[in-house]
C-alpha atoms as a PDB file:
ATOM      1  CA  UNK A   1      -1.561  14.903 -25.429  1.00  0.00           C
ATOM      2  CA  UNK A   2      -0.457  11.278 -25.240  1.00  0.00           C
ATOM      3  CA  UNK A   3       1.134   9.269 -22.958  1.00  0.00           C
ATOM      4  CA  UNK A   4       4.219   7.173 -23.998  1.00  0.00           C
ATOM      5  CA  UNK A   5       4.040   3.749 -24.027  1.00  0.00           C
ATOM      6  CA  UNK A   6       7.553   2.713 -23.448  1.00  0.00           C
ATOM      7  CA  UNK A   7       9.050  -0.628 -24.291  1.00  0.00           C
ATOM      8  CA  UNK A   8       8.387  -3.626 -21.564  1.00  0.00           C
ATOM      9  CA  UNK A   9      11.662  -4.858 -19.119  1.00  0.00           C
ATOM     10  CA  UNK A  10      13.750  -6.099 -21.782  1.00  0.00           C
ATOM     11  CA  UNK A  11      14.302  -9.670 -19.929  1.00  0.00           C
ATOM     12  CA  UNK A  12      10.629 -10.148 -20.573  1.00  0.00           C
ATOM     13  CA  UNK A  13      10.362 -11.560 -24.387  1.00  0.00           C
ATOM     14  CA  UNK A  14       6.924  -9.315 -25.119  1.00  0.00           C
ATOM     15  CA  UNK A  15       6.467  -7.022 -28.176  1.00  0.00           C
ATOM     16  CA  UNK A  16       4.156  -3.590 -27.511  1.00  0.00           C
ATOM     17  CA  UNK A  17       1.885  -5.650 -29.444  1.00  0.00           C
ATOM     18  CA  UNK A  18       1.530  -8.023 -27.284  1.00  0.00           C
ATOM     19  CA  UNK A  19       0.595  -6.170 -24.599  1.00  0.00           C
ATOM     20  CA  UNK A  20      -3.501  -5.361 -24.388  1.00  0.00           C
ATOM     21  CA  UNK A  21      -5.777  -2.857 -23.161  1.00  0.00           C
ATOM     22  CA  UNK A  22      -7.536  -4.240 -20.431  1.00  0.00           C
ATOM     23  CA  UNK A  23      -6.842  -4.964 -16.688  1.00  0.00           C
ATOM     24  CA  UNK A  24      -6.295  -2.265 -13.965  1.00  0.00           C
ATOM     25  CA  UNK A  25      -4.975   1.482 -15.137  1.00  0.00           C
ATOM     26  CA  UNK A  26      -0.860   2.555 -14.020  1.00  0.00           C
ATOM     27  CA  UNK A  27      -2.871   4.803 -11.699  1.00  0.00           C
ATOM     28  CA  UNK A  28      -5.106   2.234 -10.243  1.00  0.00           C
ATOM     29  CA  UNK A  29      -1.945  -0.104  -9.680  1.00  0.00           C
ATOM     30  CA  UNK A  30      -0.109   2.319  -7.703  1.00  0.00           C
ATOM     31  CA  UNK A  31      -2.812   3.526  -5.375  1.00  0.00           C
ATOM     32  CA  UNK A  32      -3.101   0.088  -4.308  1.00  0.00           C
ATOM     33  CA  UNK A  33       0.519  -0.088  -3.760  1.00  0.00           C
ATOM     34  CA  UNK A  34       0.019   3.290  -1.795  1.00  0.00           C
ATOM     35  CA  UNK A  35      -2.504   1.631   0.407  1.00  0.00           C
ATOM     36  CA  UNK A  36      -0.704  -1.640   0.753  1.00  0.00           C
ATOM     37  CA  UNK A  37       2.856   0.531   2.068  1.00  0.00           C
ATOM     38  CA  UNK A  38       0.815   2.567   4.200  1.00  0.00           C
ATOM     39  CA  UNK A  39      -0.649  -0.857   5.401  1.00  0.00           C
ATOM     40  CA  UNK A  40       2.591  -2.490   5.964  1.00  0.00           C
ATOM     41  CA  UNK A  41       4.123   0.797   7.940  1.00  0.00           C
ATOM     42  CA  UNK A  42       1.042   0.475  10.443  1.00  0.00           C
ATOM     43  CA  UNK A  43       1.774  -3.334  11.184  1.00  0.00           C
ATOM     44  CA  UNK A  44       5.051  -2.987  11.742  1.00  0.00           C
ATOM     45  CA  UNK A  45       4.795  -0.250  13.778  1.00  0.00           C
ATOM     46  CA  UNK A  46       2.396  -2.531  16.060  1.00  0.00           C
ATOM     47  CA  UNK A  47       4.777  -5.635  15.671  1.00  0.00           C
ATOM     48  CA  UNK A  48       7.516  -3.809  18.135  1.00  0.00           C
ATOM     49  CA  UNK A  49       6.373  -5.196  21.262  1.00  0.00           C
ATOM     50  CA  UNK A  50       7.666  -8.890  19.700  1.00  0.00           C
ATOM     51  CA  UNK A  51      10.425  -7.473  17.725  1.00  0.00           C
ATOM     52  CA  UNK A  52      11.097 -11.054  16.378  1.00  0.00           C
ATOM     53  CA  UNK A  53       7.573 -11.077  14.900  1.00  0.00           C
ATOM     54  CA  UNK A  54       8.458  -7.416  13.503  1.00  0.00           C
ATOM     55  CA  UNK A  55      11.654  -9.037  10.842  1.00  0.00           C
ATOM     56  CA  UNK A  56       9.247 -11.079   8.269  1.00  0.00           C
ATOM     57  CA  UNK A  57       6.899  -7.613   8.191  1.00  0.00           C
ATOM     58  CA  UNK A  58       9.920  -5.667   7.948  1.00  0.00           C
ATOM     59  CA  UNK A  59      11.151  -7.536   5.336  1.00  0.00           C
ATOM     60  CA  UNK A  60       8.174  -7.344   2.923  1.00  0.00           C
ATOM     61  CA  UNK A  61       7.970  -3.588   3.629  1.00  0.00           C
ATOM     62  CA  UNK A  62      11.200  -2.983   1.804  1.00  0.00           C
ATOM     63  CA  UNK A  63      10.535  -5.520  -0.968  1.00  0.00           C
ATOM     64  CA  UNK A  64       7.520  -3.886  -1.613  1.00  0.00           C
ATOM     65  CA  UNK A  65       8.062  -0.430  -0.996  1.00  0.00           C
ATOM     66  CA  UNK A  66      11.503  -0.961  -3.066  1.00  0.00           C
ATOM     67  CA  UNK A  67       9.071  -2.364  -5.834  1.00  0.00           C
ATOM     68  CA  UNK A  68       6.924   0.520  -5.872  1.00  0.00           C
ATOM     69  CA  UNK A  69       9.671   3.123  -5.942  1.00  0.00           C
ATOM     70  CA  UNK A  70      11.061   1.330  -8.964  1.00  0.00           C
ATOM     71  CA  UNK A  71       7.826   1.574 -11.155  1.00  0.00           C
ATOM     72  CA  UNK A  72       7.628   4.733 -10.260  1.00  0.00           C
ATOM     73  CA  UNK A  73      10.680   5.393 -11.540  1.00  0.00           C
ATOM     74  CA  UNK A  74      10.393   3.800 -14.764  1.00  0.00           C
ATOM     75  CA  UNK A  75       6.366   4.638 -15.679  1.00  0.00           C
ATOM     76  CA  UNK A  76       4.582   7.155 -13.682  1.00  0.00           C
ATOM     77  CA  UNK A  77       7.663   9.892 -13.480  1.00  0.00           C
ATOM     78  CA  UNK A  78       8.461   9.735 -17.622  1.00  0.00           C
ATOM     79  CA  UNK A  79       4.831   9.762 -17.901  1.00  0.00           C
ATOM     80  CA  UNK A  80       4.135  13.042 -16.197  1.00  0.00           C
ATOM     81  CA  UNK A  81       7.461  14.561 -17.965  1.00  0.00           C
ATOM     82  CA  UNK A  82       5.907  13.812 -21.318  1.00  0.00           C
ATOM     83  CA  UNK A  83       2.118  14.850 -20.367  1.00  0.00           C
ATOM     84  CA  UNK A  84       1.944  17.242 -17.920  1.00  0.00           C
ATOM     85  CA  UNK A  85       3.171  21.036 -18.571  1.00  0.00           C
ATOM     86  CA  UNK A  86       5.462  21.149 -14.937  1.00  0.00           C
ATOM     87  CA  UNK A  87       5.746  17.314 -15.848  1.00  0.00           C
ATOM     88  CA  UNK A  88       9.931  17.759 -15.185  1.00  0.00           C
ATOM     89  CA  UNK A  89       9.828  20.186 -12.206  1.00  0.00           C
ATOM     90  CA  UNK A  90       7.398  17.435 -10.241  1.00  0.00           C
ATOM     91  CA  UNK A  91       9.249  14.343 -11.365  1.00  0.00           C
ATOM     92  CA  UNK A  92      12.422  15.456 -10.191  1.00  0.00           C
ATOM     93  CA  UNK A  93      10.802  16.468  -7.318  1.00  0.00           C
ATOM     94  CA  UNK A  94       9.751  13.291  -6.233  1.00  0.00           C
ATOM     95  CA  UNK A  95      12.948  11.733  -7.336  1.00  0.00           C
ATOM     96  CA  UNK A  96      14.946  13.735  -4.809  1.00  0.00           C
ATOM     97  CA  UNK A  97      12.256  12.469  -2.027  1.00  0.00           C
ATOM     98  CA  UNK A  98      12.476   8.738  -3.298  1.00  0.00           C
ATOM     99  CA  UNK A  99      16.205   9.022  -2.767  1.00  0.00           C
ATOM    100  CA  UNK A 100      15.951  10.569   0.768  1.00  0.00           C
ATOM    101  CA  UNK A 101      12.553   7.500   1.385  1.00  0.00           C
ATOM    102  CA  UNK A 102      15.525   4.806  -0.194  1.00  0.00           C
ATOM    103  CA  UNK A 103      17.696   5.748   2.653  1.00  0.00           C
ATOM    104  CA  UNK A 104      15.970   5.526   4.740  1.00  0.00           C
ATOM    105  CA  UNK A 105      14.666   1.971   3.706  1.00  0.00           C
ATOM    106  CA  UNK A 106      18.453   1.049   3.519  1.00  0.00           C
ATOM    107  CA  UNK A 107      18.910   1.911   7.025  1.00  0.00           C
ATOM    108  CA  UNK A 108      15.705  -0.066   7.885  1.00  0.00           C
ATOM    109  CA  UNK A 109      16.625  -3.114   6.019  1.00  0.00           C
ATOM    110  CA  UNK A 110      20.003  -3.092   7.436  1.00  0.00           C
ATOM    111  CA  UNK A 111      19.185  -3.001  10.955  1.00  0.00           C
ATOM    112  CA  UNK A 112      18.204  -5.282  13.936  1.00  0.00           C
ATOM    113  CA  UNK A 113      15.233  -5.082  14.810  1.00  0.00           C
ATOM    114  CA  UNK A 114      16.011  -4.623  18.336  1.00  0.00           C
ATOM    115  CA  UNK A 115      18.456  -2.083  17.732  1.00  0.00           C
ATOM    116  CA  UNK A 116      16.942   1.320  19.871  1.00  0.00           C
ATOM    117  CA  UNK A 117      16.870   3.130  17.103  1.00  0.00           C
ATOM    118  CA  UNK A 118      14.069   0.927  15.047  1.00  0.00           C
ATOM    119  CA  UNK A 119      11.142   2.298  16.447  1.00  0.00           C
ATOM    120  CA  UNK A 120      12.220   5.934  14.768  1.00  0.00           C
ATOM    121  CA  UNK A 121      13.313   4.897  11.868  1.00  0.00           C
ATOM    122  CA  UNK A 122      10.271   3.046  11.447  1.00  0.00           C
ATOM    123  CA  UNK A 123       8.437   6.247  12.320  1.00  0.00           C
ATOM    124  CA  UNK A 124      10.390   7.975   9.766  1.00  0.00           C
ATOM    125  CA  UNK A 125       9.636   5.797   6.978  1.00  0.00           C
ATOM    126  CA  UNK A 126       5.951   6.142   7.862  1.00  0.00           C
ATOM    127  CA  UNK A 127       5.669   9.449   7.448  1.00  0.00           C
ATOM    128  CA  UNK A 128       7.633   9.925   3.926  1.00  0.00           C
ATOM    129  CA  UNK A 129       5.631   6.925   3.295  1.00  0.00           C
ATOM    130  CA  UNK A 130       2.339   8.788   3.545  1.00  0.00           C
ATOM    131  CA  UNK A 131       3.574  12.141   2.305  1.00  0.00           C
ATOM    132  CA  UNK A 132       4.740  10.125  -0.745  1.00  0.00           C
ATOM    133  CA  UNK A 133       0.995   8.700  -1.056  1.00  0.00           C
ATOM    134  CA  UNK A 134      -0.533  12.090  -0.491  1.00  0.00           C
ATOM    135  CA  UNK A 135       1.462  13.933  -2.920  1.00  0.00           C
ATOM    136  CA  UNK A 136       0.921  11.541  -5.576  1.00  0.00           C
ATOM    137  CA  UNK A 137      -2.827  11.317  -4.589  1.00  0.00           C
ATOM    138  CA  UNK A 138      -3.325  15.059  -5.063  1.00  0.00           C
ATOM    139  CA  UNK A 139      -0.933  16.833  -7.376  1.00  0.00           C
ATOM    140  CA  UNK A 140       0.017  13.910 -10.185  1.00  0.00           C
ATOM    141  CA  UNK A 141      -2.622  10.876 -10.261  1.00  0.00           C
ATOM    142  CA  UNK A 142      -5.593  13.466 -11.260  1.00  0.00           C
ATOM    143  CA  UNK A 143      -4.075  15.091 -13.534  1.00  0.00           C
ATOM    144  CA  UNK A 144      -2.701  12.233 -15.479  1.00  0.00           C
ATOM    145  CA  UNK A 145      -6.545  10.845 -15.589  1.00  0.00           C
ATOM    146  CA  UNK A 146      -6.975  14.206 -17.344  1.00  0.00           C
ATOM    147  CA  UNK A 147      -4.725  14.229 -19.608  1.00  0.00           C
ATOM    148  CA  UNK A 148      -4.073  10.289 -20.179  1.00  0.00           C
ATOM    149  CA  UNK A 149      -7.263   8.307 -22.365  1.00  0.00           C
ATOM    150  CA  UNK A 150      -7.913   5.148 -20.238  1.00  0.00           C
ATOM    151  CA  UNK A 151      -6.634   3.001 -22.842  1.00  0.00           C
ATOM    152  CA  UNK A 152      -3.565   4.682 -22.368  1.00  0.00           C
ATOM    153  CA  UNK A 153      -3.345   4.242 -18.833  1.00  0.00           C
ATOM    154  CA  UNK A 154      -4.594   0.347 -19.472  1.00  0.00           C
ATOM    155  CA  UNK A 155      -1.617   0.129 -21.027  1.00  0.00           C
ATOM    156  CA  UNK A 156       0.855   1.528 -18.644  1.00  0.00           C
ATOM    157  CA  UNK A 157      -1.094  -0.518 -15.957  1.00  0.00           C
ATOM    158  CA  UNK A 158       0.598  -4.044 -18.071  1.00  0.00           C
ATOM    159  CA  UNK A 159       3.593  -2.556 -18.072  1.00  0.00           C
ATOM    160  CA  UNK A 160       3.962  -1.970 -14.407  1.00  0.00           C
ATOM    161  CA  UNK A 161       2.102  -4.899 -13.636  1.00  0.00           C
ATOM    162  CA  UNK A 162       5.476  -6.600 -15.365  1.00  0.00           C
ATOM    163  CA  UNK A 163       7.899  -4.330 -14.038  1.00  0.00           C
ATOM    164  CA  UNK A 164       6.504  -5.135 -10.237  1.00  0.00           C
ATOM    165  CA  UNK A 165       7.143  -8.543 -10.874  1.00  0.00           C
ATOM    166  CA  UNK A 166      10.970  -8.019 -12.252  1.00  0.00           C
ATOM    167  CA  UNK A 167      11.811  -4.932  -9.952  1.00  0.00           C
ATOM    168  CA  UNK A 168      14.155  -5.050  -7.049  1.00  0.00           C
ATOM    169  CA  UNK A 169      12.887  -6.347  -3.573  1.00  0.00           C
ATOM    170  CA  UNK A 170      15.758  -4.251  -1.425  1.00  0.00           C
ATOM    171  CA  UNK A 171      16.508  -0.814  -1.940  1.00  0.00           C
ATOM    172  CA  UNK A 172      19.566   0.454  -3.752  1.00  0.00           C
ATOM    173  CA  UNK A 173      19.909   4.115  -3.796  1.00  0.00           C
ATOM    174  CA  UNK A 174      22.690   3.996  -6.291  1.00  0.00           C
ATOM    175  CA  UNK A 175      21.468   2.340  -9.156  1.00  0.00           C
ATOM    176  CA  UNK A 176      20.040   4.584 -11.984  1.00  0.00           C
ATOM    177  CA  UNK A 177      16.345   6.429 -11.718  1.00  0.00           C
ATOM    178  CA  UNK A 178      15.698   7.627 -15.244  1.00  0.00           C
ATOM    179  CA  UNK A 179      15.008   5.636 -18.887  1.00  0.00           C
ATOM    180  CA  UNK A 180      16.463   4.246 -20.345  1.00  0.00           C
ATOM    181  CA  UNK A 181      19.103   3.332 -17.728  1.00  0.00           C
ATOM    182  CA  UNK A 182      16.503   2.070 -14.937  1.00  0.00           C
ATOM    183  CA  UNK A 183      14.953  -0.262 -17.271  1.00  0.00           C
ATOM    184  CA  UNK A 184      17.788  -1.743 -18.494  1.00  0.00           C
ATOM    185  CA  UNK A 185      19.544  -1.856 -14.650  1.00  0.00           C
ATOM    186  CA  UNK A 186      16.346  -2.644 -12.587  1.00  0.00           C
ATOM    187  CA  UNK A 187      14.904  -5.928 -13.563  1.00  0.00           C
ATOM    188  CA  UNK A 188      18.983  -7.540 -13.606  1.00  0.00           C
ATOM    189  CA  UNK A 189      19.453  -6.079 -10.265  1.00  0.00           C
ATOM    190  CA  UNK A 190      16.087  -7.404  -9.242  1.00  0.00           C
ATOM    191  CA  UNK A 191      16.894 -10.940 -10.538  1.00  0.00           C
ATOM    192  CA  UNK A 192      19.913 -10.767  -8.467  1.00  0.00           C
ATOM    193  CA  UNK A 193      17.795  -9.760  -5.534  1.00  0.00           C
ATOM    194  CA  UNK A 194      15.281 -12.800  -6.067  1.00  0.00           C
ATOM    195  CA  UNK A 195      18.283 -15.181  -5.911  1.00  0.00           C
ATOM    196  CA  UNK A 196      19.065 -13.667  -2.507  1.00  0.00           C
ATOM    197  CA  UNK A 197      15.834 -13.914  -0.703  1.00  0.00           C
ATOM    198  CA  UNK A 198      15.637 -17.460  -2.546  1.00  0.00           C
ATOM    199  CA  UNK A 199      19.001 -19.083  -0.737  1.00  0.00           C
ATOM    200  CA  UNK A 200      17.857 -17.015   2.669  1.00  0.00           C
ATOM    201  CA  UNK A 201      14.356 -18.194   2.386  1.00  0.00           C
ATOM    202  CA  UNK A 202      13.312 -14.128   3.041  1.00  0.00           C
ATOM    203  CA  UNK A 203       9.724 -13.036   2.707  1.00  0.00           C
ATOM    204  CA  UNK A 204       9.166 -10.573   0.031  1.00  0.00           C
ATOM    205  CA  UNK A 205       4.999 -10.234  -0.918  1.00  0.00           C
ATOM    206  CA  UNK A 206       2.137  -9.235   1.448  1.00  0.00           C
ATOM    207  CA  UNK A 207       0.287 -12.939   0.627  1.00  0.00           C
ATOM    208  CA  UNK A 208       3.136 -14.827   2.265  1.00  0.00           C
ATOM    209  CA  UNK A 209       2.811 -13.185   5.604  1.00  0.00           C
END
């Protein structure tokens, strides 16, 4: 069975044809991003002792988990809808946990760091965090690798490779989650974003820390 290959963010002006095989897979991509959250949680959660040294690490936490969750949204879930036979049961399965993980990154993102209540929200995030990672690790990325050709996959990989780059960098649980709404949404919302952490000068990517 083959995986869709849906149309690019349509700010980007890039044809399907433009777009080659080649580079890392979708699945590759987001099992980097897995490690790279999980990474993130663990500083943070060591940063609370200096709670001022805890906002930039905060802040790329929920730029890049918020990232993450939107790729997700727009590549891997439609992907194991169209490929895998309980494809729909397990994508909106995780949907309804991304919502519950975007709260809580709202709450995070809106809060001082010294506020008493950090260090368990932060410990809540962690832990849907990795449960989000695990889940994906064992019940969707293997399969797709069975049932996806790696040129397929290649090709999902540019697309999310884009769609990280035009996705939001704070969380917004109210915005669509499914094609073709989140692609259409996402990457304006996500410009609107980037203007933000431009005028408040707010770290968003793991290099800048």
């Amino acid at each position: 069975m083959s995986a869709p290959l849906p149309p690019l963010p349509p700010i980007f002006a890039v044809g399907d044809d433009d777009v080659l095989p080649g580079g890392r897979t979708m699945v590759d991509i987001l099992v980097d991003d897995h490690h790279e959250i999980s990474t993130l949680c663990d500083r943070l959660r060591e940063s609370l002792a200096d709670r001022a040294a805890a906002r930039p690490l905060a802040d790329v936490l929920v730029a890049t988990l918020s990232r993450h969750l939107s790729v997700d949204e727009q590549y891997l879930y439609p992907t194991a809808r169209a490929v895998l036979p309980d494809g729909a049961h397990l994508a909106d399965q995780e949907l309804a946990e991304n919502a519950v993980m975007l709260r809580t990154l709202k709450q995070l993102h809106g809060m001082a760091t010294d506020d008493p209540a950090y260090p368990d929200i932060v410990d809540t995030l962690t832990r849907q965090v990795r449960h989000h990672a695990l889940r994906a690790s064992h019940e969707v990325f293997p399969r797709l690798r069975e049932m996806c050709s790696d040129n397929e996959l290649a090709r999902l990989g540019n697309r999310v490779e884009i769609a990280h780059e035009a996705a939001p960098t704070r969380p917004h649980p109210a915005t669509p989650v499914t094609p073709p709404a989140n692609k259409v949404v996402d990457p304006v919302v996500g410009a609107v974003d980037k203007v933000r952490d431009a005028l408040t000068g707010r770290t968003t990517w793991p290099a800048d820390l």
